[in-house]
Protein backbone atom coordinates (compact mmCIF):
# COMPACT_ATOMS: atom_id res chain seq x y z
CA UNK A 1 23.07 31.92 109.57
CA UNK A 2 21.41 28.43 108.57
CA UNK A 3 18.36 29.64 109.77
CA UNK A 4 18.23 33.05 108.28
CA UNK A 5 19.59 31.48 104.91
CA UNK A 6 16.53 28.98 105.01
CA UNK A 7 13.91 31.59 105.98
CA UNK A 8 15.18 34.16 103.28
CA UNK A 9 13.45 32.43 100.17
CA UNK A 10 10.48 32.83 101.32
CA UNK A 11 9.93 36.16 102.89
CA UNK A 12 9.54 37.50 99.45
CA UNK A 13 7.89 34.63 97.90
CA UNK A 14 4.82 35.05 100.34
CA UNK A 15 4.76 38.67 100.01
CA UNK A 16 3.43 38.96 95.98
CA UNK A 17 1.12 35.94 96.22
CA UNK A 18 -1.03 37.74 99.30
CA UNK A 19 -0.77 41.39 97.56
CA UNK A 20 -1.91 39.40 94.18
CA UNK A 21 -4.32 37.39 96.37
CA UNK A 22 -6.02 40.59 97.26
CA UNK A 23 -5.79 42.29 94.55
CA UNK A 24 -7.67 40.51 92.12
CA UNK A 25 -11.09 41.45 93.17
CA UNK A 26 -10.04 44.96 93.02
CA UNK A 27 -8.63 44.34 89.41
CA UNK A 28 -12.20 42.27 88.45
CA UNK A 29 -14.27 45.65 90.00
CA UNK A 30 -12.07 48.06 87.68
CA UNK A 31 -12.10 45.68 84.47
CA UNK A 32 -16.48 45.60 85.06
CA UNK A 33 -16.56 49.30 85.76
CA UNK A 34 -14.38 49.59 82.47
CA UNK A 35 -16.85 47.27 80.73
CA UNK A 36 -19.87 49.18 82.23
CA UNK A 37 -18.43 52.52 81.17
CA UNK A 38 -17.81 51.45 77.57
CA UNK A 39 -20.95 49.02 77.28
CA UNK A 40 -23.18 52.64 78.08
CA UNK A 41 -21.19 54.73 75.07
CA UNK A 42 -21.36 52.38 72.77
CA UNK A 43 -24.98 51.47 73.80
CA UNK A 44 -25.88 55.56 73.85
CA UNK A 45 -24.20 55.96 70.57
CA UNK A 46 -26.11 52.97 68.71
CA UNK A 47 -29.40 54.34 69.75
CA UNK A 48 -28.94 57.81 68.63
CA UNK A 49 -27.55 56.11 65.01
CA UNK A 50 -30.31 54.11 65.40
CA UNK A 51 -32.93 56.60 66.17
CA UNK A 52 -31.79 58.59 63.42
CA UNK A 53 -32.01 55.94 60.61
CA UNK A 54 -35.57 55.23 61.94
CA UNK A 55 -36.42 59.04 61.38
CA UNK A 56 -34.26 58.75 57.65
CA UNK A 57 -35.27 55.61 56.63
CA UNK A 58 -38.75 53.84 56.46
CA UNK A 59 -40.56 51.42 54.31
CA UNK A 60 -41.04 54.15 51.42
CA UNK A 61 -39.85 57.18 52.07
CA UNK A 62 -36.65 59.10 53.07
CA UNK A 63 -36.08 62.12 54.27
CA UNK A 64 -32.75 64.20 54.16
CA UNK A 65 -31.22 64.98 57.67
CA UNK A 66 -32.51 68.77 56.96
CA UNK A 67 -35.88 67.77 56.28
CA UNK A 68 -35.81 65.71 59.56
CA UNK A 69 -34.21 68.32 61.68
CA UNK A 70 -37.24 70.57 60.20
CA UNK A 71 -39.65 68.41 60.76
CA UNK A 72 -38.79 67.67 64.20
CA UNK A 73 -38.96 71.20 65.16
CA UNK A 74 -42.40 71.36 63.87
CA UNK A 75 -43.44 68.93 65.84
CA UNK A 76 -42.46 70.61 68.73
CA UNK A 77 -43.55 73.75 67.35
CA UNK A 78 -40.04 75.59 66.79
CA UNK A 79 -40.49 75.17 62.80
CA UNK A 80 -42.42 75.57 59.62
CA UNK A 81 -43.88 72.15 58.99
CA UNK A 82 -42.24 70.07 55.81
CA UNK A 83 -43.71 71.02 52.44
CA UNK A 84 -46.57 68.61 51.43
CA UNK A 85 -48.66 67.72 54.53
CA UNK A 86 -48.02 64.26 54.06
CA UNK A 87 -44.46 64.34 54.34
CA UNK A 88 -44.88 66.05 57.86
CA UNK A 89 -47.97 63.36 59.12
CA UNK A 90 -45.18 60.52 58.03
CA UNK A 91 -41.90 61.52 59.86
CA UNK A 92 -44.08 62.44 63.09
CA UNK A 93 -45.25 58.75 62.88
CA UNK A 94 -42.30 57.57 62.90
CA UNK A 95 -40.97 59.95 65.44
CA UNK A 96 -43.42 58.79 67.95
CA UNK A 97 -42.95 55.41 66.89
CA UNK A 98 -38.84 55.85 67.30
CA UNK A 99 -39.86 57.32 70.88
CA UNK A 100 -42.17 54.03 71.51
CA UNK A 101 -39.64 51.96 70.77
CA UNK A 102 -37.25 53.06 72.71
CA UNK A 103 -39.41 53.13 75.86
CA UNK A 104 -41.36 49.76 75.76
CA UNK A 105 -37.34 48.01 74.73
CA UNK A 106 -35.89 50.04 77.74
CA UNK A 107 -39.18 49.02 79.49
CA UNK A 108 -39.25 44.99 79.54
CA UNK A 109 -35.23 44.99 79.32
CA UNK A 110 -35.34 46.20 82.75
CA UNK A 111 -38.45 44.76 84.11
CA UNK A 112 -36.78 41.19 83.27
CA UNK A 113 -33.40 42.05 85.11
CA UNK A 114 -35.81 43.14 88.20
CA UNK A 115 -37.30 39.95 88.67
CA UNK A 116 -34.24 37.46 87.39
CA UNK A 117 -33.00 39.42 90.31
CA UNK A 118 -35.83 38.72 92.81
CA UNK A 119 -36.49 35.24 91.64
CA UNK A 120 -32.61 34.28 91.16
CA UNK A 121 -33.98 32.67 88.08
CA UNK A 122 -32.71 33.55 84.24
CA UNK A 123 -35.94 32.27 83.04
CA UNK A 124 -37.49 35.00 84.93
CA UNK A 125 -39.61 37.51 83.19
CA UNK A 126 -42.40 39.84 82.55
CA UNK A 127 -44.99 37.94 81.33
CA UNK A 128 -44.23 35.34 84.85
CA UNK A 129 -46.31 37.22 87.25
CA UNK A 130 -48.77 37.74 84.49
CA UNK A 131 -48.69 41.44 83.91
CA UNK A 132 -48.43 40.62 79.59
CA UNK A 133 -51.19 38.85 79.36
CA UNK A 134 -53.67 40.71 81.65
CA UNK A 135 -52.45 44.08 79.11
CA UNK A 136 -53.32 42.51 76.19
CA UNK A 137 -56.87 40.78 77.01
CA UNK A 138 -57.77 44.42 78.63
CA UNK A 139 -56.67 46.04 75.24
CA UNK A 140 -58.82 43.58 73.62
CA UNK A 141 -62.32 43.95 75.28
CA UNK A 142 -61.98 47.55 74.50
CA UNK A 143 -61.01 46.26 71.03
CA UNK A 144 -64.00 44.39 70.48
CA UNK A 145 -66.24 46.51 72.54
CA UNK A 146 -65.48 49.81 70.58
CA UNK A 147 -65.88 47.63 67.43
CA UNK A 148 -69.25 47.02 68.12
CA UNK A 149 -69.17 44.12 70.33
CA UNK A 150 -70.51 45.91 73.51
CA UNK A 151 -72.28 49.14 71.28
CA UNK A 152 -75.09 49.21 74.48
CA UNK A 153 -71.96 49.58 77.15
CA UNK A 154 -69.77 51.99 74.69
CA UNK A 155 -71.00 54.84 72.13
CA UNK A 156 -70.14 54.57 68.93
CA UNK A 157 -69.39 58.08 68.51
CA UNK A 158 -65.97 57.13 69.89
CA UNK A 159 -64.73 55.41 66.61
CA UNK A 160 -63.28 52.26 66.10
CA UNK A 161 -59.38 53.40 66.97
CA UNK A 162 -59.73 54.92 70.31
CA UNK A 163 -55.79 54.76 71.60
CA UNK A 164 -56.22 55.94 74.98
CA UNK A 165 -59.06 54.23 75.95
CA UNK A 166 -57.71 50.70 74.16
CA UNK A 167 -54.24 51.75 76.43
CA UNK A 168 -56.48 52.63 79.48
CA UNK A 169 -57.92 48.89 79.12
CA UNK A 170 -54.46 47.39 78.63
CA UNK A 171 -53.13 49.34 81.71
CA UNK A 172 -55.97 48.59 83.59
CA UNK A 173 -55.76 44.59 82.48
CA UNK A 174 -52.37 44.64 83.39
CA UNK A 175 -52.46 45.79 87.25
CA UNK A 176 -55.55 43.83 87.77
CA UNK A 177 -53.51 40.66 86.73
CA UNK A 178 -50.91 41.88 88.76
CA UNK A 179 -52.63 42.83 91.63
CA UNK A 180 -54.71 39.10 91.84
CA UNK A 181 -51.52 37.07 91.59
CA UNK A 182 -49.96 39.45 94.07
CA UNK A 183 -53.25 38.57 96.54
CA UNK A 184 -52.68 35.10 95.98
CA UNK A 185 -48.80 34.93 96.74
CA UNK A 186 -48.69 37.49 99.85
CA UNK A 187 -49.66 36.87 103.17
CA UNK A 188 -48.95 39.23 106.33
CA UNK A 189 -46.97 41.48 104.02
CA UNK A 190 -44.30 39.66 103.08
CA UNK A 191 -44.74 37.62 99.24
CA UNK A 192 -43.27 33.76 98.17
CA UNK A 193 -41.89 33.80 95.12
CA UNK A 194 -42.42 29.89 94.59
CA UNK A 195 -46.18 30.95 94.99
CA UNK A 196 -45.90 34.32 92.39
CA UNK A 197 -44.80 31.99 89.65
CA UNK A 198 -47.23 29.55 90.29
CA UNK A 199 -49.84 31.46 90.54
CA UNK A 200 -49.00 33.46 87.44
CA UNK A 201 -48.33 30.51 85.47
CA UNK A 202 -52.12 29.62 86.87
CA UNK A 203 -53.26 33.13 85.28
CA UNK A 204 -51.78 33.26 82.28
CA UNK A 205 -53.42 30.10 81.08
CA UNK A 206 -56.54 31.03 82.45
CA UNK A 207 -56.46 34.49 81.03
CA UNK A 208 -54.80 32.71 77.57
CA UNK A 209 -58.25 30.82 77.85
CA UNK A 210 -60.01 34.04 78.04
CA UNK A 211 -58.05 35.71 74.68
CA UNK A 212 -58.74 32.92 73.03
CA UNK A 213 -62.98 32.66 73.24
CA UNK A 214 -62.53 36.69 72.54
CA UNK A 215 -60.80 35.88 69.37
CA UNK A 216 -62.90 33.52 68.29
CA UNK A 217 -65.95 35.16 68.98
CA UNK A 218 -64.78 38.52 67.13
CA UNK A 219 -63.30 36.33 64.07
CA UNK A 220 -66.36 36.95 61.75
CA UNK A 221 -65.35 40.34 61.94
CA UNK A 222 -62.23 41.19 60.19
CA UNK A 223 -61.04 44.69 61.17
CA UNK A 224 -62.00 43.67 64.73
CA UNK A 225 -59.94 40.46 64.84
CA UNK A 226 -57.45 41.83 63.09
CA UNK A 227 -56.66 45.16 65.31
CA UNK A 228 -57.14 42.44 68.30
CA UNK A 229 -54.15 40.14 66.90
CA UNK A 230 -52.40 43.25 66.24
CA UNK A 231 -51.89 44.00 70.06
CA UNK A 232 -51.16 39.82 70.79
CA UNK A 233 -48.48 39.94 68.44
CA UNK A 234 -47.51 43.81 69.47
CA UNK A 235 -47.49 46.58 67.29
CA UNK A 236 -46.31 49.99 67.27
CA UNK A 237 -48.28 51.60 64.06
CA UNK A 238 -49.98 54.88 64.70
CA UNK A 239 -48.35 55.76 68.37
CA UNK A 240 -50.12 58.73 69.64
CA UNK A 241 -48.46 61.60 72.19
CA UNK A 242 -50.07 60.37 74.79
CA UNK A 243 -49.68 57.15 74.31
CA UNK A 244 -45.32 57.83 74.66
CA UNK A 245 -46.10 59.93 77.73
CA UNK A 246 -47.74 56.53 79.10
CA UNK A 247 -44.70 54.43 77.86
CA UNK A 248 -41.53 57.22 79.10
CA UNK A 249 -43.79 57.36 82.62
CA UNK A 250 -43.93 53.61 83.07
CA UNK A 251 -39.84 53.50 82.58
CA UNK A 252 -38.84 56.56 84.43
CA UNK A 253 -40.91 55.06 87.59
CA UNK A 254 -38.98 51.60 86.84
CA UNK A 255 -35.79 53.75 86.88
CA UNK A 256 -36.65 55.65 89.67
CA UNK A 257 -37.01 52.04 91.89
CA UNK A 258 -33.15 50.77 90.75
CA UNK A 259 -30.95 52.90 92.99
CA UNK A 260 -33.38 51.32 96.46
CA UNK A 261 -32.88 47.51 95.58
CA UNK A 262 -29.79 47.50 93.00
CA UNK A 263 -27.47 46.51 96.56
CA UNK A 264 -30.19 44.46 97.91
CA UNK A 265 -30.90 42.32 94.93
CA UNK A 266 -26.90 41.57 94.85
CA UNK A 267 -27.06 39.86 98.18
CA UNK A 268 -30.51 38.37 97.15
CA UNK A 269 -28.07 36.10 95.00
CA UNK A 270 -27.26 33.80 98.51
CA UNK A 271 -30.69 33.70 99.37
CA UNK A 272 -33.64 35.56 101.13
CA UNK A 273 -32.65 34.07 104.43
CA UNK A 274 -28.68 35.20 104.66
CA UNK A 275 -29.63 38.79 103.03
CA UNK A 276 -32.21 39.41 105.78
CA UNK A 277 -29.02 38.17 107.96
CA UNK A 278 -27.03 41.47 106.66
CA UNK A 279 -29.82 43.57 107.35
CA UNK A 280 -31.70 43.86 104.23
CA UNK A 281 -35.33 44.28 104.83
CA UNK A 282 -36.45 41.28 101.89
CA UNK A 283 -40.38 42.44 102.34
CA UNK A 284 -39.48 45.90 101.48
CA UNK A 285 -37.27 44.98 98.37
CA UNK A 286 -39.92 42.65 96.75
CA UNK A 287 -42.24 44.84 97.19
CA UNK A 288 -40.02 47.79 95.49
CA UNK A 289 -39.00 45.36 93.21
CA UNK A 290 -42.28 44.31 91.85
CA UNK A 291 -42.86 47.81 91.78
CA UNK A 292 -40.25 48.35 89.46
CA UNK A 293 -40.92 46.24 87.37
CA UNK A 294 -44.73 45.69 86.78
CA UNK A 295 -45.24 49.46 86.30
CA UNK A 296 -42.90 49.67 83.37
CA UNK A 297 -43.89 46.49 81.63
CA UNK A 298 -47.91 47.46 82.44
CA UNK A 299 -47.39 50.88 80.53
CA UNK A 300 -45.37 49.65 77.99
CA UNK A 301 -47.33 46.70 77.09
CA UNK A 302 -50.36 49.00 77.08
CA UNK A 303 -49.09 50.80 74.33
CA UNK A 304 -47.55 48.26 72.50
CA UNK A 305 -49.00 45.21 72.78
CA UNK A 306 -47.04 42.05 73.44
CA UNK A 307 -43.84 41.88 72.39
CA UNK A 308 -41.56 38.80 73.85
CA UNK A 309 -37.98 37.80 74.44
CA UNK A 310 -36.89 41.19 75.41
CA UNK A 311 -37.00 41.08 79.22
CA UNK A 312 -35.55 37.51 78.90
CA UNK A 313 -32.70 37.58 76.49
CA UNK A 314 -31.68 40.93 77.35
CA UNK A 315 -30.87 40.81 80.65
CA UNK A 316 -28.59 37.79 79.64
CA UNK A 317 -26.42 39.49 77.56
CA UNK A 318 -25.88 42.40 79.41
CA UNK A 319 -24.84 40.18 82.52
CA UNK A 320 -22.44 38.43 80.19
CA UNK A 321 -20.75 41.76 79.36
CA UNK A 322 -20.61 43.83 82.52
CA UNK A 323 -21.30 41.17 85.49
CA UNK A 324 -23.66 40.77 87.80
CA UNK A 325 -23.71 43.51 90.02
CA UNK A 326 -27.32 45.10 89.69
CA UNK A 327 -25.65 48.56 89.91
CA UNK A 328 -24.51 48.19 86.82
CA UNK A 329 -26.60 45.54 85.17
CA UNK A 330 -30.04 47.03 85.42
CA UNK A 331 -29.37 51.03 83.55
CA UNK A 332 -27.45 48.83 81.20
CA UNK A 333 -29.83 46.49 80.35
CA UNK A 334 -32.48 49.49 79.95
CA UNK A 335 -30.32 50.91 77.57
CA UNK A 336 -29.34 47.89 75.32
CA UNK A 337 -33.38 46.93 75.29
CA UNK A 338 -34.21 50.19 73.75
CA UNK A 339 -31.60 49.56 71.20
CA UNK A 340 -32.60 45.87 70.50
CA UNK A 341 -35.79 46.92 70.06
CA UNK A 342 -35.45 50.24 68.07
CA UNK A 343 -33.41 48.20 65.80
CA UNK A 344 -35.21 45.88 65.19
CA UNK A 345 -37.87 48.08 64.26
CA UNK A 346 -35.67 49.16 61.80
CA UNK A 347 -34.59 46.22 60.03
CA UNK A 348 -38.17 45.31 59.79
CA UNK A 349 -38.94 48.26 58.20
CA UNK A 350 -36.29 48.29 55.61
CA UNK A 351 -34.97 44.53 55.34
CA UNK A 352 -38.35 42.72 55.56
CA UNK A 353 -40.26 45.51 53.93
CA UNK A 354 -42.47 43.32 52.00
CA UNK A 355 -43.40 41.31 55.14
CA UNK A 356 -43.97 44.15 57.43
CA UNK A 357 -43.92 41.42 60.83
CA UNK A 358 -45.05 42.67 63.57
CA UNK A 359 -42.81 43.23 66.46
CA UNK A 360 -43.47 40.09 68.70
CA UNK A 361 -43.56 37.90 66.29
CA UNK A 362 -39.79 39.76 65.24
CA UNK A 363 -38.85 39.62 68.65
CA UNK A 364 -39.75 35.68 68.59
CA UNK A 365 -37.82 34.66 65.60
CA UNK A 366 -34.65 36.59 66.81
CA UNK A 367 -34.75 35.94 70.65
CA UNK A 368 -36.00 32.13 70.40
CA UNK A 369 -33.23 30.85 68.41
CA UNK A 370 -30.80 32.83 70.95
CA UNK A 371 -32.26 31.40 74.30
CA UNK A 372 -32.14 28.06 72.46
CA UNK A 373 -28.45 28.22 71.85
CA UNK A 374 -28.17 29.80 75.36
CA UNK A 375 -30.11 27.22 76.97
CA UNK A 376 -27.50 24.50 75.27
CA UNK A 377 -24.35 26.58 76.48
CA UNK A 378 -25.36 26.35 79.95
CA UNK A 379 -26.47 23.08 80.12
CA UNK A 380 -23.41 22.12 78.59
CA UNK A 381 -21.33 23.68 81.23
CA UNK A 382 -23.47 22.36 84.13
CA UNK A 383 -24.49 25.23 85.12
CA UNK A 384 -28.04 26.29 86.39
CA UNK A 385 -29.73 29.34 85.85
């Protein structure tokens, strides 16, 4: 009976603490699938607000949610365009600068998570593997050649704005980058990431070297120089249909990549060598990875110019909300870049209406403070990136 008595207390004692033991990842997976569900209504629901508003409200005019469901539908050809031709030109600017927006924000937001992913690195972004730069030196040959720089190599007949051949040269500038520091860091198919970021640390400066002697050979001309600091500092005036096509292709072929390397890139967090252990094939995945995320940030930058911050500071927050797990993290982080960058746009427009900044430079007073104060959080906690 001594026995029994003595083993009694703790027959049920042992019993919770395993079944709570086990439980708790299950309870973590259903609180981040919560999060995850929430995190992509809210985020839907702010963009369409936000979309809206950028239709509604601009740096002069307004339009009444009639006049923009009217004018929508004439741009799509349902509709009688608005009275006054001018009111019609102006909200289908804006609606193809809306669409823009969204795109090239959904764009970099989830080209960043892609390669903080791959690299294991928060610091880990587009403009790494040089893909930024190359797009916005290709956009600005054509730039200055169109503008009369190169009048021998290009007819003038084209005009001085010439979208999709200025986007052609950004996409083109773009994969070429891409391409050379993707020679210099593979070898028998398989790529080091140590040498990727070198070598596109190595390319951006040369190719910064490059923008620069453009710049300042085009300065004495100032519509030239201007439209050429328009696309380093990004800009999304004047967006042209095809020029959204370019930007909604880039991102659907980014999201397209997600559902082949969103597992993968979760056991990419112990390292290359134990998730080739579990069978994942780690030449295929960087290869789809880089993929998925040089495409979208090539298009979108090739239409927009450089804008900053987004594919690093976005990524961050998202992870902070709904976890790690790529599954989740990358759509989500697609979705909240559209919205950073949509509004944004917005506040520029109506806030800083006397300013007009452009989006980079936007993007760089909003997202620099924020990595700063990031940056001190983590280091605080001893924690690496």
């Amino acid at each position: 009976m001594s026995r029994s008595s003595s083993r009694s207390p703790s027959g049920p004692t042992e019993g919770p603490a395993m079944g709570s033991a086990t439980s708790r990842p299950a309870r973590e997976a259903i609180r981040s699938r919560r999060r995850t569900v929430l995190a992509l209504m809210v985020l839907a629901v702010l963009v369409a607000v936000l979309f809206f508003l950028s239709l509604r409200l601009g740096w002069k005019w307004t339009f009444s949610p009639a006049e923009i469901m009217r004018g929508v539908g004439a741009e799509l050809g349902l509709a009688a365009p608005l009275e006054g031709a001018s009111r019609q030109v102006i909200l289908g600017l804006r609606l193809h600068r809306a669409w823009t927006a969204l795109a090239v924000g959904a764009s970099l937001a989830l080209s960043g998570s892609l390669l903080q992913g791959l690299f294991r690195n928060g610091l880990a972004s587009p403009s790494v593997i040089g893909v930024t730069a190359g797009s916005v030196l290709g956009a600005s040959f054509a730039i200055a050649l169109v503008g009369g720089y190169g009048a021998g190599l290009v007819p003038l007949s084209t005009g001085f704005v010439t979208p999709a051949l200025v986007s052609g040269a950004a996409l083109v500038g773009a994969l070429g980058t891409t391409w050379l520091v993707l020679s210099l860091a593979s070898r028998g198919g398989r790529v080091s990431v140590p040498t990727l970021l070198l070598g596109g640390i190595a390319l951006n400066t040369v190719v910064g070297g490059l923008l620069a002697t453009l710049q300042s050979v085009t300065l004495r001309d100032f519509e030239v120089s201007r439209a050429i600091l328009a696309w380093t500092f990004g800009t999304l005036d004047d967006r042209t249909p095809w020029q959204v096509t370019l930007a909604w292709g880039g991102l659907l072929l980014g999201l397209a990549v997600v559902p082949f390397v969103a597992r993968e890139l979760d056991l990419f967090a112990t390292g290359e060598e134990d998730a080739a252990g579990l069978g994942v094939s780690v030449a295929r995945v960087k290869w789809l990875v880089l993929l998925g995320a040089t495409m979208p940030t090539a298009c979108a930058v090739s239409v927009s110019g450089q804008i900053p911050f987004i594919g690093l500071v976005v990524p961050h927050i998202v992870r902070a909300v709904v976890g790690r797990e790529h599954r989740r993290l990358l759509p989500v982080s697609a979705l909240a870049g559209a919205a950073f960058l949509l509004g944004a746009d917005l506040l520029n427009a109506r806030l800083l209406r006397d300013l007009q900044l452009q989006p980079g430079v936007l993007m760089s007073l909003i997202g620099g403070p924020f990595f700063l104060v990031l940056l001190v959080r983590q280091r605080r906690r001893g924690m690496g990136w």
